[in-house]
Structures are given as C-alpha cells and as structure tokens.
Protein backbone atom coordinates (compact mmCIF):
# COMPACT_ATOMS: atom_id res chain seq x y z
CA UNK A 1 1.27 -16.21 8.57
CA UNK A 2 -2.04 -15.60 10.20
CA UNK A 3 -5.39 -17.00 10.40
CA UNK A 4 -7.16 -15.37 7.43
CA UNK A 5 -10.18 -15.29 9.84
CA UNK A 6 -8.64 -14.35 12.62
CA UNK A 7 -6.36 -11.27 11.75
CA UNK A 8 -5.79 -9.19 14.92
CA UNK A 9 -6.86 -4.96 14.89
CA UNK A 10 -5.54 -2.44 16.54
CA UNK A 11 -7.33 -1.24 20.12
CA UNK A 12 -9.86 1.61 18.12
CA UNK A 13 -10.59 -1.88 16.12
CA UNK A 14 -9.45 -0.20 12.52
CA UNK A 15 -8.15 -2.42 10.35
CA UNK A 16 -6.97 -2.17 6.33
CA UNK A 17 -6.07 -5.46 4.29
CA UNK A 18 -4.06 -4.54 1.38
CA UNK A 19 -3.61 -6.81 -1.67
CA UNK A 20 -2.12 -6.97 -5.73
CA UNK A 21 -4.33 -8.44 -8.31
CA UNK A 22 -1.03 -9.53 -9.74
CA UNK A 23 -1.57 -13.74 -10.36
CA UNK A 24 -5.47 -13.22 -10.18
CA UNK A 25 -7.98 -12.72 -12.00
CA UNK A 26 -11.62 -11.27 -11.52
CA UNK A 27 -13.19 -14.37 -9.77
CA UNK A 28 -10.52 -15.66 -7.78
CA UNK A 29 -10.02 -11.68 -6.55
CA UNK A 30 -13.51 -11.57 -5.64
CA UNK A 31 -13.63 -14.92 -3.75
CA UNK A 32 -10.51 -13.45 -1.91
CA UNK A 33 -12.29 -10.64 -0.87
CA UNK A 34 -15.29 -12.43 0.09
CA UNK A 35 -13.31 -14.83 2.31
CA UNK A 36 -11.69 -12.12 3.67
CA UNK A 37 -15.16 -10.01 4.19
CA UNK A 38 -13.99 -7.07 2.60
CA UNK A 39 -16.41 -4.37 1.83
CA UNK A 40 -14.91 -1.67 0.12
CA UNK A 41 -11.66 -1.85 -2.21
CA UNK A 42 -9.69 1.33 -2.67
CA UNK A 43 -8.03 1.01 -5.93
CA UNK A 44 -4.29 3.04 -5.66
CA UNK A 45 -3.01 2.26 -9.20
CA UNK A 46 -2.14 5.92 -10.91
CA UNK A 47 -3.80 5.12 -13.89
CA UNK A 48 -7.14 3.48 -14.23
CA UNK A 49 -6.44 0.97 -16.93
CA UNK A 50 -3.41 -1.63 -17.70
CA UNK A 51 -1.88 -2.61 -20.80
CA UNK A 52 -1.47 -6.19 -19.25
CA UNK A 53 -4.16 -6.69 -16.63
CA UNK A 54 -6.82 -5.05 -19.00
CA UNK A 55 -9.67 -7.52 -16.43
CA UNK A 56 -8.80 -5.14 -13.73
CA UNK A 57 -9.49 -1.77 -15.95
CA UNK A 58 -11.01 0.92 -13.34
CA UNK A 59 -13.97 1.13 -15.31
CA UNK A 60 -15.11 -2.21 -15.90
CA UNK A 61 -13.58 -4.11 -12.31
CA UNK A 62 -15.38 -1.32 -10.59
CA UNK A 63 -18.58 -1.88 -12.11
CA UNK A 64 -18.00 -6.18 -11.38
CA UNK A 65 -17.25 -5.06 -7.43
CA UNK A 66 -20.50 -3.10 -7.16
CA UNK A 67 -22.71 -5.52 -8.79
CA UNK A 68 -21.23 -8.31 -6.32
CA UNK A 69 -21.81 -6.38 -3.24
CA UNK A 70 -18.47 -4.54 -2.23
CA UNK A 71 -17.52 -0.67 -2.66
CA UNK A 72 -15.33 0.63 -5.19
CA UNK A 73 -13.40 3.74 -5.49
CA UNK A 74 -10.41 4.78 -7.45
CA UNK A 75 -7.71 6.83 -5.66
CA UNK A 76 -5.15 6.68 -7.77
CA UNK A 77 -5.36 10.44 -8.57
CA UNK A 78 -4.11 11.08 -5.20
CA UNK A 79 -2.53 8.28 -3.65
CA UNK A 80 -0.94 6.38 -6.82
CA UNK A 81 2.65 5.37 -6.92
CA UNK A 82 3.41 7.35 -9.91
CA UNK A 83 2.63 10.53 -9.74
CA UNK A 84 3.06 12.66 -12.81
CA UNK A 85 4.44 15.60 -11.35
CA UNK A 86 7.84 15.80 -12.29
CA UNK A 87 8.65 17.74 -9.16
CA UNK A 88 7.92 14.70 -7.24
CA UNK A 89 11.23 13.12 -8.77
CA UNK A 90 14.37 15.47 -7.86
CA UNK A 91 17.24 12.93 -8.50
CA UNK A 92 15.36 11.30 -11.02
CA UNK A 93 13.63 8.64 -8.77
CA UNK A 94 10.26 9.17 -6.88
CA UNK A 95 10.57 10.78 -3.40
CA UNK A 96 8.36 9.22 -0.96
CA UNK A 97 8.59 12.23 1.70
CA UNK A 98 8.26 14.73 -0.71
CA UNK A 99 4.85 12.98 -1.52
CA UNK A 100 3.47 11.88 1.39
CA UNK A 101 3.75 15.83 2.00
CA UNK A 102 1.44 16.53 -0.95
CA UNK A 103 -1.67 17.82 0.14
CA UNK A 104 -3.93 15.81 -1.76
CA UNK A 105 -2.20 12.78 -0.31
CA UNK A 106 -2.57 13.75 3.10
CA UNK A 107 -6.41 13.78 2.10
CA UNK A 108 -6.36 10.83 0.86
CA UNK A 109 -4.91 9.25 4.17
CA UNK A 110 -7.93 11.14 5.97
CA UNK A 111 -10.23 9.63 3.52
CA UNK A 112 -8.94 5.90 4.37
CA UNK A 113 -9.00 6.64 8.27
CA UNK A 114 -12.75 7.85 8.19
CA UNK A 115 -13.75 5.23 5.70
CA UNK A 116 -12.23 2.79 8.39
CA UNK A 117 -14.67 3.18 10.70
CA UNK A 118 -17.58 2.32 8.35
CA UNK A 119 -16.14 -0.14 5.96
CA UNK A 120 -13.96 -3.32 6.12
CA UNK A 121 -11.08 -1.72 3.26
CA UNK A 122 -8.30 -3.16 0.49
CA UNK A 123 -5.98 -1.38 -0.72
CA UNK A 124 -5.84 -2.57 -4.20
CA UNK A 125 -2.80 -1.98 -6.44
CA UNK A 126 -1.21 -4.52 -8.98
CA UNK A 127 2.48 -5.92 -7.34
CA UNK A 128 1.77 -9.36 -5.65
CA UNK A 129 4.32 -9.00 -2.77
CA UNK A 130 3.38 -5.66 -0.43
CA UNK A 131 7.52 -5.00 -0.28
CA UNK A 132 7.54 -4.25 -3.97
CA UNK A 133 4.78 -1.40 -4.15
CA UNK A 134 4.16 2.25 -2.54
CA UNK A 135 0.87 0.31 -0.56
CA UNK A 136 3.65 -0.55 2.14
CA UNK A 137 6.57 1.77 1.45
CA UNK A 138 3.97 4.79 0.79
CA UNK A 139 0.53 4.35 2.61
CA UNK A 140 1.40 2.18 5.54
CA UNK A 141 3.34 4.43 7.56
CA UNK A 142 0.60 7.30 7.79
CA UNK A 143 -1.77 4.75 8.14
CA UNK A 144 0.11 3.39 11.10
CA UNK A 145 0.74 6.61 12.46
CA UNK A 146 -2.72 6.99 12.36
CA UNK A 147 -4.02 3.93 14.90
CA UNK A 148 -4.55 1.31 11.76
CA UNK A 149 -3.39 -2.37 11.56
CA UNK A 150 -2.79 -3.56 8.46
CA UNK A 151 -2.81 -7.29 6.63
CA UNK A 152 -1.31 -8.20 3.68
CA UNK A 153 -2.92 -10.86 1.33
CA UNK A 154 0.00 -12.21 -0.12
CA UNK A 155 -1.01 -15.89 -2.15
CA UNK A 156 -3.97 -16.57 -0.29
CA UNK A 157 -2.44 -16.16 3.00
CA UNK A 158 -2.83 -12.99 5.46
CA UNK A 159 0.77 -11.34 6.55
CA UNK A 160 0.80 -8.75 9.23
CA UNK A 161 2.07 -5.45 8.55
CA UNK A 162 5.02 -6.45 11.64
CA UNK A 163 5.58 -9.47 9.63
CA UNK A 164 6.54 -7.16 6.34
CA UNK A 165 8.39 -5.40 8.76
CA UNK A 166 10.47 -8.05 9.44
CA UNK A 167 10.92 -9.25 5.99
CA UNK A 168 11.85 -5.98 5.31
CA UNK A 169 14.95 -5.72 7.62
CA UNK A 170 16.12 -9.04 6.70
CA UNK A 171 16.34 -7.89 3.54
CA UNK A 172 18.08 -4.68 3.91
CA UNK A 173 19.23 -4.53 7.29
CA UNK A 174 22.58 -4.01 9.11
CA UNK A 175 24.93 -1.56 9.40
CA UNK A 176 22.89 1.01 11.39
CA UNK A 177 24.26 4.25 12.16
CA UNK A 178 25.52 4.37 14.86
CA UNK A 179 23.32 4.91 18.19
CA UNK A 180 25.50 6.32 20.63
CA UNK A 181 25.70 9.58 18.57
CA UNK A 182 22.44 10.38 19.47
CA UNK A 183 21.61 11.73 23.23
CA UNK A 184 18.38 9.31 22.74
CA UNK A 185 18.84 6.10 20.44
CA UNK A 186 16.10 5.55 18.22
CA UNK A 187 14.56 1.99 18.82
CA UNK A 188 12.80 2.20 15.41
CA UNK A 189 16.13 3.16 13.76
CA UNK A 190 16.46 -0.24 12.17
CA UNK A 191 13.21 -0.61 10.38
CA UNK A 192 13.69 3.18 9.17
CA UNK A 193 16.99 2.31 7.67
CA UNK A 194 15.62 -0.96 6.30
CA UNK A 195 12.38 1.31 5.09
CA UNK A 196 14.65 3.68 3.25
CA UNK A 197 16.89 1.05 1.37
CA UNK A 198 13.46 -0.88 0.18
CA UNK A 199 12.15 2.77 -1.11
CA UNK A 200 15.67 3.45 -2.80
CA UNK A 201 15.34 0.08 -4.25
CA UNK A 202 11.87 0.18 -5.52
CA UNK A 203 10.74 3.67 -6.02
CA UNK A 204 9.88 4.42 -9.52
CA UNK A 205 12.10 6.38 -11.64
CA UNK A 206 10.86 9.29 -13.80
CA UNK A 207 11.98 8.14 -16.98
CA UNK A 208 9.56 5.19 -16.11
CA UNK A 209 6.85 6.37 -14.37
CA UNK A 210 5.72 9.59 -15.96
CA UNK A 211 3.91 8.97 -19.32
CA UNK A 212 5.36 10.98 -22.67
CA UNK A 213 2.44 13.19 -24.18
C-alpha cells in the first residue's frame, strides 16, 4: 500500500481517490478526507438515502461536507450502480457495457474528467473494498481510458488502482483464452478476463436492484 501522502498521478497530474463509507461514520469520513486533502466528493450511490447508513443520507451528509469545507454532488442519477432501467439487465443481471454506453453516463465520465482539473475528487459509494462495487468495475475503466490515476482508500490505507488490478486477477485469473488465435495477442487479455469474472460475480441482479413501485 502507498503513502497516503504521497500517492503518485498520472503525467496531465489528474488524479481521483475513490472510497465506501461502509465501517465509517460522519467524522471519521471527514478526517479521511481531510488527511487525504480531498476537495470535492462525488457521491455514486443510485439512491440518495440508505435504510442502514441513514448518517450518510444525500441530503443531510451533503449539507455536513459543505459546511466543513469540501464539495458535494450527487451523481447517482447517472453514474449509480443500479440503474432502474430494466433494459439495462438483459439476462437478469446488470450489464456493465450496455451502461457505460448510456449517454448520460458517458456525461457523467466528462463531468469527472473536467472536474479533475479543478478539484482534488472521491468517488463516494457505500462497499468498503473497491472490488465489490461498480466505482472499480464501472467508472475506473473510462476514467483510465481517459488519462486519470486512481487510489483506493481501503481501511485507512491508499491502494493504487494497479494494485486492485492485481488483486483482481488473483482472484479470478487463469485459464485465458488462448493467445495464439489471435494474429496480435492482447497483453491486457488477463486483467479483461479477470475484469469480466469480478463483474459476473458482483453485478447486481434485477430482482435486487430495481425498486418495486
């Protein structure tokens, strides 16, 4: 794990920490961000309030940010890892590609990218370990693709986005397809195979996700 203080950027100097208020709770979230010197937090929940971590409801936790000096600004409309758009499910569990397609998402990414450049950001959701929520397996890959680092603050500590990488294939590596079918072999295909079982594992199913009117 990495200096907390001394988390490395990309060249263009863009950099997004990412974090679940899982284990937390208003103060010690706060004094995470402040050690951290976060100045905006980009909540990516799909719904603004929690039957469980009511201390983190959109409207009240955004409020507590503002008044202690950092940026709020819910996104879960666009960017949250339950969409309620039934469409978004085909075989019954979310697809990833399908959303990260969506317009609105796509805007959202733009949003994060610009706001880069002005603000220090967190991506806020609730899951404690990145591997478990759409933050990594949704928003990191554009965000990548886009020229930004990322950090993880997982239990006080910082992990890289390559070090979730890594975790990632350990956990669901092997049995690659095979290389030498393709005319080019794909140096990434590992952490893409990895990437998809995670998704398969953790995406949200519809039956869960989408709330009954």
């Amino acid at each position: 794990m990495s200096d907390p203080n001394n988390a490395k950027s990309t060249s263009s100097g863009r950099l997004i920490y990412t974090v679940g208020y899982a284990g937390h709770d208003r103060e010690s979230l706060l004094a995470l961000f402040k050690a951290h010197r976060i100045t905006a937090v980009a909540d990516i929940r799909t719904f603004k309030r929690s039957s469980y971590w009511t201390a983190f409801d959109s409207d009240s936790f955004g409020p507590f940010l503002r008044e202690n000096g950092i940026a709020y600004v819910f996104m879960g409309d666009v960017m949250g890892g339950k969409p309620q758009v039934p469409e978004l499910y085909p075989d019954g569990q979310l697809d990833y590609g399908l959303m990260a397609d969506q317009p609105d998402f796509k805007s959202g990414i733009e949003r994060l990218v610009s706001g880069a450049e002005k603000y220090r950001i967190c991506l806020m959701c609730a899951e404690r370990d990145p591997l478990d929520c759409h933050r990594t397996l949704l928003i990191a890959p554009p965000l990548k693709d886009a020229g930004l680092d990322l950090c993880h603050l997982v239990d006080g500590r910082v992990e890289s986005q390559a070090e979730t990488d890594a975790r990632m294939i350990a956990i669901n590596g092997g049995d690659v397809p095979d290389l030498f079918a393709a005319a080019a072999p794909d140096p990434d295909a590992e952490a893409k195979l990895a990437l998809a079982r995670q998704i398969k594992r953790v995406a949200p199913k519809a039956e869960d996700a989408i709330k009954r009117r």
